[in-house]
C-alpha atoms as a PDB file:
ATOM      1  CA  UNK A   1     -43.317  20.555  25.691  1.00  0.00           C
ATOM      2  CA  UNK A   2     -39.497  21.081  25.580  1.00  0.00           C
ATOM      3  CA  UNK A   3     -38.150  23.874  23.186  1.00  0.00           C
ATOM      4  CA  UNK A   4     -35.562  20.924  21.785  1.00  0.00           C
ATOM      5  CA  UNK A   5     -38.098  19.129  19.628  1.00  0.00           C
ATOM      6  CA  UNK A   6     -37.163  19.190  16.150  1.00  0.00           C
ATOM      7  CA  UNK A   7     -39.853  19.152  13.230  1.00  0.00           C
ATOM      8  CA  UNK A   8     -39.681  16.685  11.011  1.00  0.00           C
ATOM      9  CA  UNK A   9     -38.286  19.306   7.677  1.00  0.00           C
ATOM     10  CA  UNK A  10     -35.390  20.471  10.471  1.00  0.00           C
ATOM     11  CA  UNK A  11     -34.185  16.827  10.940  1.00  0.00           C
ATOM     12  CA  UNK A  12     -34.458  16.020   6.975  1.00  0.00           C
ATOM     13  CA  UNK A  13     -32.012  19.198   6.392  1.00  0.00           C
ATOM     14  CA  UNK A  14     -29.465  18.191   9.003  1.00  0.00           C
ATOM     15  CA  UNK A  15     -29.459  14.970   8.284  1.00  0.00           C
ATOM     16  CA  UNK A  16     -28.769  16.097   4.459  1.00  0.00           C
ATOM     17  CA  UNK A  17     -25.997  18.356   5.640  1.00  0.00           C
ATOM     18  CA  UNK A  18     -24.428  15.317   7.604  1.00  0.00           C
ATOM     19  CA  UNK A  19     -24.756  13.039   3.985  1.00  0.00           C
ATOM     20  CA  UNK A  20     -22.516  15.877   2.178  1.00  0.00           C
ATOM     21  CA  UNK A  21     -19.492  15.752   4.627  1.00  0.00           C
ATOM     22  CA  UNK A  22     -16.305  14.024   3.974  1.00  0.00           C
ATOM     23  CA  UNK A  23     -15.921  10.563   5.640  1.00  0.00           C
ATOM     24  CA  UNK A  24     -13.052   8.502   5.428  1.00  0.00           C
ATOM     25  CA  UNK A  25     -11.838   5.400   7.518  1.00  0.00           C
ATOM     26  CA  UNK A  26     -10.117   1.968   7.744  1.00  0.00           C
ATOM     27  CA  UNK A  27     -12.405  -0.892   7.688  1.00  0.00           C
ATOM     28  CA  UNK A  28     -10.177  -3.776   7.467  1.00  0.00           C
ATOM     29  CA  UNK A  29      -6.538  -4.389   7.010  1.00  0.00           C
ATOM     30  CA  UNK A  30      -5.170  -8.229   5.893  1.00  0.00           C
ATOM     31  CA  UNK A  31      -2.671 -10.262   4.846  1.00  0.00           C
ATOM     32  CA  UNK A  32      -3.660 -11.265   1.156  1.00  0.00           C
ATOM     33  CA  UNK A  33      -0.782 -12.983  -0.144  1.00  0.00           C
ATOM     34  CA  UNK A  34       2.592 -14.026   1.389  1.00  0.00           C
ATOM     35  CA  UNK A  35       5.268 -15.986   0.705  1.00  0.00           C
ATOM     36  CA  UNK A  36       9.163 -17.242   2.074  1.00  0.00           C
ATOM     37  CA  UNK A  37      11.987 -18.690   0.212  1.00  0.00           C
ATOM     38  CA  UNK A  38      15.159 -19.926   1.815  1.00  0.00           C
ATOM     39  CA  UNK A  39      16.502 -22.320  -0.912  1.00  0.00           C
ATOM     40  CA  UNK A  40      19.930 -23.161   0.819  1.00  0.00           C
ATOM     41  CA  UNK A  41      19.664 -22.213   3.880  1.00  0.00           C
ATOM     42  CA  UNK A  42      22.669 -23.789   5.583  1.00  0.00           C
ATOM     43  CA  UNK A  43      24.737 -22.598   2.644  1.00  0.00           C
ATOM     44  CA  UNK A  44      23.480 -19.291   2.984  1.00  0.00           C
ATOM     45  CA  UNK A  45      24.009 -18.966   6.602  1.00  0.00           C
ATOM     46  CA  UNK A  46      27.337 -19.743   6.285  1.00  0.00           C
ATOM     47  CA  UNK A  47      27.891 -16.995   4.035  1.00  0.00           C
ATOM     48  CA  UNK A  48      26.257 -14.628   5.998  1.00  0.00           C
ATOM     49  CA  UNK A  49      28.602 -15.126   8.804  1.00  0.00           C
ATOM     50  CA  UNK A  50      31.410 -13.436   6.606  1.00  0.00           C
ATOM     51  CA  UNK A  51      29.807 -11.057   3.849  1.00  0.00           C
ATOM     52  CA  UNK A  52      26.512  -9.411   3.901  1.00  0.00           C
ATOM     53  CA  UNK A  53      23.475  -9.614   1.253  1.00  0.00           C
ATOM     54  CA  UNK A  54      22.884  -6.937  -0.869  1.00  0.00           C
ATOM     55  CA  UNK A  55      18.844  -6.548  -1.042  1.00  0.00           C
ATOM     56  CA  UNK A  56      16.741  -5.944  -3.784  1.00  0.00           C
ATOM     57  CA  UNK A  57      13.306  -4.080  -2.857  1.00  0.00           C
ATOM     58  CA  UNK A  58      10.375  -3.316  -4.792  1.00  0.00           C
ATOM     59  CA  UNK A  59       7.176  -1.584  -3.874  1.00  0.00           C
ATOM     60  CA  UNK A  60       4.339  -1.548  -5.745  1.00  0.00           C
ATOM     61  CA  UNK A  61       0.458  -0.133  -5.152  1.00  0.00           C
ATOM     62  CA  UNK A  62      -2.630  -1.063  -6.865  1.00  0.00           C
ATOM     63  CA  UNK A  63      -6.463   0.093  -5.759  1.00  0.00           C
ATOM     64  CA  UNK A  64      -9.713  -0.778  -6.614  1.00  0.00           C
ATOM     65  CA  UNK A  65     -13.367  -0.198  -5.902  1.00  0.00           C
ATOM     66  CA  UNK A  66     -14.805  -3.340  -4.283  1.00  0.00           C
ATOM     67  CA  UNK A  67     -18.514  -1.384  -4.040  1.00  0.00           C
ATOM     68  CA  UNK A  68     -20.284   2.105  -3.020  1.00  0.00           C
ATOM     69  CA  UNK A  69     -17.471   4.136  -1.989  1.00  0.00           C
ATOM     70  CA  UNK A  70     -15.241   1.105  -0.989  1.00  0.00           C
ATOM     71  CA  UNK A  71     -11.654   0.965  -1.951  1.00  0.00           C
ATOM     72  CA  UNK A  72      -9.199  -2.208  -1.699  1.00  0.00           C
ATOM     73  CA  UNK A  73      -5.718  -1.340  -1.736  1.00  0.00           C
ATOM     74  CA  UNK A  74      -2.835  -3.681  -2.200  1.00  0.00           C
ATOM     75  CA  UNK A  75       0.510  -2.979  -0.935  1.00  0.00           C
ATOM     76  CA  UNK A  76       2.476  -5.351  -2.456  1.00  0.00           C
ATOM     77  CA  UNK A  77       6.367  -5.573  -1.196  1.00  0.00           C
ATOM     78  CA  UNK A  78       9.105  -7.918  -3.046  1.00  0.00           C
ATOM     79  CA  UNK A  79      12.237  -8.318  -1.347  1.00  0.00           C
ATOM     80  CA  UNK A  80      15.503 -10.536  -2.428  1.00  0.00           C
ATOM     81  CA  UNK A  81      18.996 -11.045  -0.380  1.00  0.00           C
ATOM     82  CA  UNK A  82      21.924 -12.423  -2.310  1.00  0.00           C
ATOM     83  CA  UNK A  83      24.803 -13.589  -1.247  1.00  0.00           C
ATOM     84  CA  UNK A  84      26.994 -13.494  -4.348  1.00  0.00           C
ATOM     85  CA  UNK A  85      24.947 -14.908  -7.366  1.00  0.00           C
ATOM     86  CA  UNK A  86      22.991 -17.133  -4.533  1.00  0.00           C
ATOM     87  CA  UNK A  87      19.464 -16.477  -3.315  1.00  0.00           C
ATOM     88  CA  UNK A  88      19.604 -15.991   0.594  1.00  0.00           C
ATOM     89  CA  UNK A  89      16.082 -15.620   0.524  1.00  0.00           C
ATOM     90  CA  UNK A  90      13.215 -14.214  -1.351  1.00  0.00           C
ATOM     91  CA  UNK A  91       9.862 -12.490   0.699  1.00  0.00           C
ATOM     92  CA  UNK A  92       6.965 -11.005  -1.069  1.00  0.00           C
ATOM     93  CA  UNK A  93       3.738  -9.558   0.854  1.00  0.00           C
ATOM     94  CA  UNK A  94       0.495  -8.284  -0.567  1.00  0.00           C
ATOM     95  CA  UNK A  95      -0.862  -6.385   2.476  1.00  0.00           C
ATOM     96  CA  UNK A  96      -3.955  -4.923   1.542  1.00  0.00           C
ATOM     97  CA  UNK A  97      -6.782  -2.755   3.384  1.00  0.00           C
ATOM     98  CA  UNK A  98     -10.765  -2.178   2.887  1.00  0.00           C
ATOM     99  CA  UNK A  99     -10.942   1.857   2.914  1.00  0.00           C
ATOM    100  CA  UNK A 100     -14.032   3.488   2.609  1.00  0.00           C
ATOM    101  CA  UNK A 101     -14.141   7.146   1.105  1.00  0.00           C
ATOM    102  CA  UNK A 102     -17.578   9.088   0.723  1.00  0.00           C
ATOM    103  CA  UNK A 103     -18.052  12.417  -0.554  1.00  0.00           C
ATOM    104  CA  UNK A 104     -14.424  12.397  -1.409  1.00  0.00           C
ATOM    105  CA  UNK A 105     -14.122  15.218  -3.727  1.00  0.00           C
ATOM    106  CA  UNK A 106     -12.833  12.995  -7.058  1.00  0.00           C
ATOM    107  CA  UNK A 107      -9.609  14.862  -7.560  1.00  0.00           C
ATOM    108  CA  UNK A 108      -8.682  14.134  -3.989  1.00  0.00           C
ATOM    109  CA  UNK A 109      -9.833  10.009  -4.168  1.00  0.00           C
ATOM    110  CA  UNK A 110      -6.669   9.134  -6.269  1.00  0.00           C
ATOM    111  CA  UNK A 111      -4.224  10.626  -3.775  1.00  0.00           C
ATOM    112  CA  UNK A 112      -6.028   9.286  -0.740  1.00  0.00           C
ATOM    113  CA  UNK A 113      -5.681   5.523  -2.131  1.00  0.00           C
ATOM    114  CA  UNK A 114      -2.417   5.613  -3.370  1.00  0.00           C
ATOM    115  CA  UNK A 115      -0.569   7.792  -0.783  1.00  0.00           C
ATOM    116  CA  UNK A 116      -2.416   8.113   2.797  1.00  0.00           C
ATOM    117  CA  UNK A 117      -3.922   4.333   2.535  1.00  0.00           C
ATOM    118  CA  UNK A 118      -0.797   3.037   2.071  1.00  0.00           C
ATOM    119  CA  UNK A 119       0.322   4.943   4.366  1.00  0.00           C
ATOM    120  CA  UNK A 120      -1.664   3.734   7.070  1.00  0.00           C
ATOM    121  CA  UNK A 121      -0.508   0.027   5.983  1.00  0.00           C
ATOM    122  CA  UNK A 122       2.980  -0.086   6.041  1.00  0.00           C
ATOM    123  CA  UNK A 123       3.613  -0.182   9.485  1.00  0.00           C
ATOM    124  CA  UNK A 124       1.864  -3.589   9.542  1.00  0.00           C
ATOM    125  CA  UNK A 125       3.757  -4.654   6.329  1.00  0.00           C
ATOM    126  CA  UNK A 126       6.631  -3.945   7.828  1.00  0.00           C
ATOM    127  CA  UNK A 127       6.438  -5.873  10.951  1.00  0.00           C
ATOM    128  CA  UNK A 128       5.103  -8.368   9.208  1.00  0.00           C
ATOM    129  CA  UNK A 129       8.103  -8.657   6.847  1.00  0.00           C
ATOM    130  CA  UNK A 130      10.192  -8.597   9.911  1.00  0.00           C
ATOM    131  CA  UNK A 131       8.579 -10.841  12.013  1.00  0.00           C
ATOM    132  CA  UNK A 132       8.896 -13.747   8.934  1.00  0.00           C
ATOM    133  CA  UNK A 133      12.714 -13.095   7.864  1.00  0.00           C
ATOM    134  CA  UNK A 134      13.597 -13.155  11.606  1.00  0.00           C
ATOM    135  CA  UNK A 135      11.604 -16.859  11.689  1.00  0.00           C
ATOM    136  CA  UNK A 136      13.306 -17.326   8.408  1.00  0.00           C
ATOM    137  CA  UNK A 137      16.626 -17.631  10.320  1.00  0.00           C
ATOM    138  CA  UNK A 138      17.943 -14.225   9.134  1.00  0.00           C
ATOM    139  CA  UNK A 139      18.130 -11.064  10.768  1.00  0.00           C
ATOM    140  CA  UNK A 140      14.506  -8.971  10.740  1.00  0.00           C
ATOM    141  CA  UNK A 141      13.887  -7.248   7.866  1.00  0.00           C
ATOM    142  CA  UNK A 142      13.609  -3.456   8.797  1.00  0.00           C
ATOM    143  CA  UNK A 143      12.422  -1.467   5.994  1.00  0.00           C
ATOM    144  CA  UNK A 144      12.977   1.935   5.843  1.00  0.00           C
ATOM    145  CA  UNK A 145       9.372   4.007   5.522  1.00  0.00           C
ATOM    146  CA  UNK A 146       8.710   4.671   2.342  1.00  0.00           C
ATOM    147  CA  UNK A 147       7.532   8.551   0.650  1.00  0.00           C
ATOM    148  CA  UNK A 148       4.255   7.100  -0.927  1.00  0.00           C
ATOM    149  CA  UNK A 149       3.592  10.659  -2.106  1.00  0.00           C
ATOM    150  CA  UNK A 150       7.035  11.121  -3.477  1.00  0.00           C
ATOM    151  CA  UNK A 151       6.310   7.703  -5.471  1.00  0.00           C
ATOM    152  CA  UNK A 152       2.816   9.204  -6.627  1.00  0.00           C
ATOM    153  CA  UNK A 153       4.377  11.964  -8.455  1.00  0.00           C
ATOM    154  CA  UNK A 154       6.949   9.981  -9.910  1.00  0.00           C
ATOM    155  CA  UNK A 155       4.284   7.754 -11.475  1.00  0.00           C
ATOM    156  CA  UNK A 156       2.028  11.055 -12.668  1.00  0.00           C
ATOM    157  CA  UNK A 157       5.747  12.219 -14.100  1.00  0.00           C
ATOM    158  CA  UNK A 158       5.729   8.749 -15.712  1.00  0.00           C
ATOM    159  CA  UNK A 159       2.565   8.229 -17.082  1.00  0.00           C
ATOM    160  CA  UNK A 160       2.828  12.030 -18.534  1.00  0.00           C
ATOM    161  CA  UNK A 161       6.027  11.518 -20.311  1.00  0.00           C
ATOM    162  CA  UNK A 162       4.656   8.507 -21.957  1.00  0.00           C
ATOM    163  CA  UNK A 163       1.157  10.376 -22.892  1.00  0.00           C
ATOM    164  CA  UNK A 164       3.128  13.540 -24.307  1.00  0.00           C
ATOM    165  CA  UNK A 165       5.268  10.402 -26.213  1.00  0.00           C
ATOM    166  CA  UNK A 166       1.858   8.526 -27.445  1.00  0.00           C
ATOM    167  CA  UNK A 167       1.250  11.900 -29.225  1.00  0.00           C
ATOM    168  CA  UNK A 168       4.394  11.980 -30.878  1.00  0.00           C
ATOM    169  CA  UNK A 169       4.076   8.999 -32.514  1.00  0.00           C
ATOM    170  CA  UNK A 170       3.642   9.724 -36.103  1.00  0.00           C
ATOM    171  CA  UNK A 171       1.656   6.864 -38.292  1.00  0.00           C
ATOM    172  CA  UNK A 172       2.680   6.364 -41.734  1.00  0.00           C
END
């Protein structure tokens, strides 16, 4: 007999010490939605050639649970050049990822979806927004990265300036 055999009690208790740790990980990353508008795009070209398009960017993050510790997070990126008052072009990506998170301590979950997750996306957003201006006819798309955790605390900021106003609302 070897001195490595476990009983059957040992194995139950490391395998319930294993359940208790943190695991985290990617399980899928995807295109969701994506679109391309180039409404005059000789017109616009033109243009180009002698002024360049201011840019309009937005960036916004939503998360869900999909099932038992399973988290879908959308990265969802807007983007519109102008030339003037003329659309060059309009882009808009939801880029979204399957993340699973178990034994996540729950004050910790929140900042893991909406600041490491889409973390881990934009890379992939970005190319992608890159690759389909550049096929667009225009020059790629480069986004600079983006402070996810800098836009976390401006939306706890936000939603606790509008709490502390819900309470000063005085009913008559």
């Amino acid at each position: 007999m070897s001195d490595k055999t476990k009983t059957t009690s040992e194995t139950t208790v490391a395998n319930t010490a294993e359940d208790n740790s943190i695991q985290v990980g990617i399980l899928g990353q995807y295109i969701k939605d994506l679109s391309f508008e180039n409404p005059t795009p000789a017109q616009t070209l033109q243009k180009l050639s002698k002024e360049r398009p201011s840019m309009d960017i937005n960036v916004n993050l939503n998360a869900k649970a999909v099932g038992e510790n399973i988290y879908e997070v959308d990265l969802k990126i807007s983007t519109t050049a102008k030339t003037g008052e003329d659309t060059a072009f309009v882009a808009e990506l939801v880029y979204s990822g399957l993340f699973a998170a178990k034994n996540l301590p729950e004050n910790t979950l929140q900042p893991f979806l909406m600041i490491e997750a889409p973390r881990q996306l934009f890379p992939f957003a970005r190319r992608i927004l890159a690759d389909v201006t550049r096929d667009g006819g225009f020059p790629p798309l480069m986004l600079e990265p983006i402070d996810f955790a800098a836009l976390y605390q401006q939306q706890l900021q936000a939603a606790q300036k509008q709490a502390a106003s819900a309470d000063d609302v005085v009913v008559n």
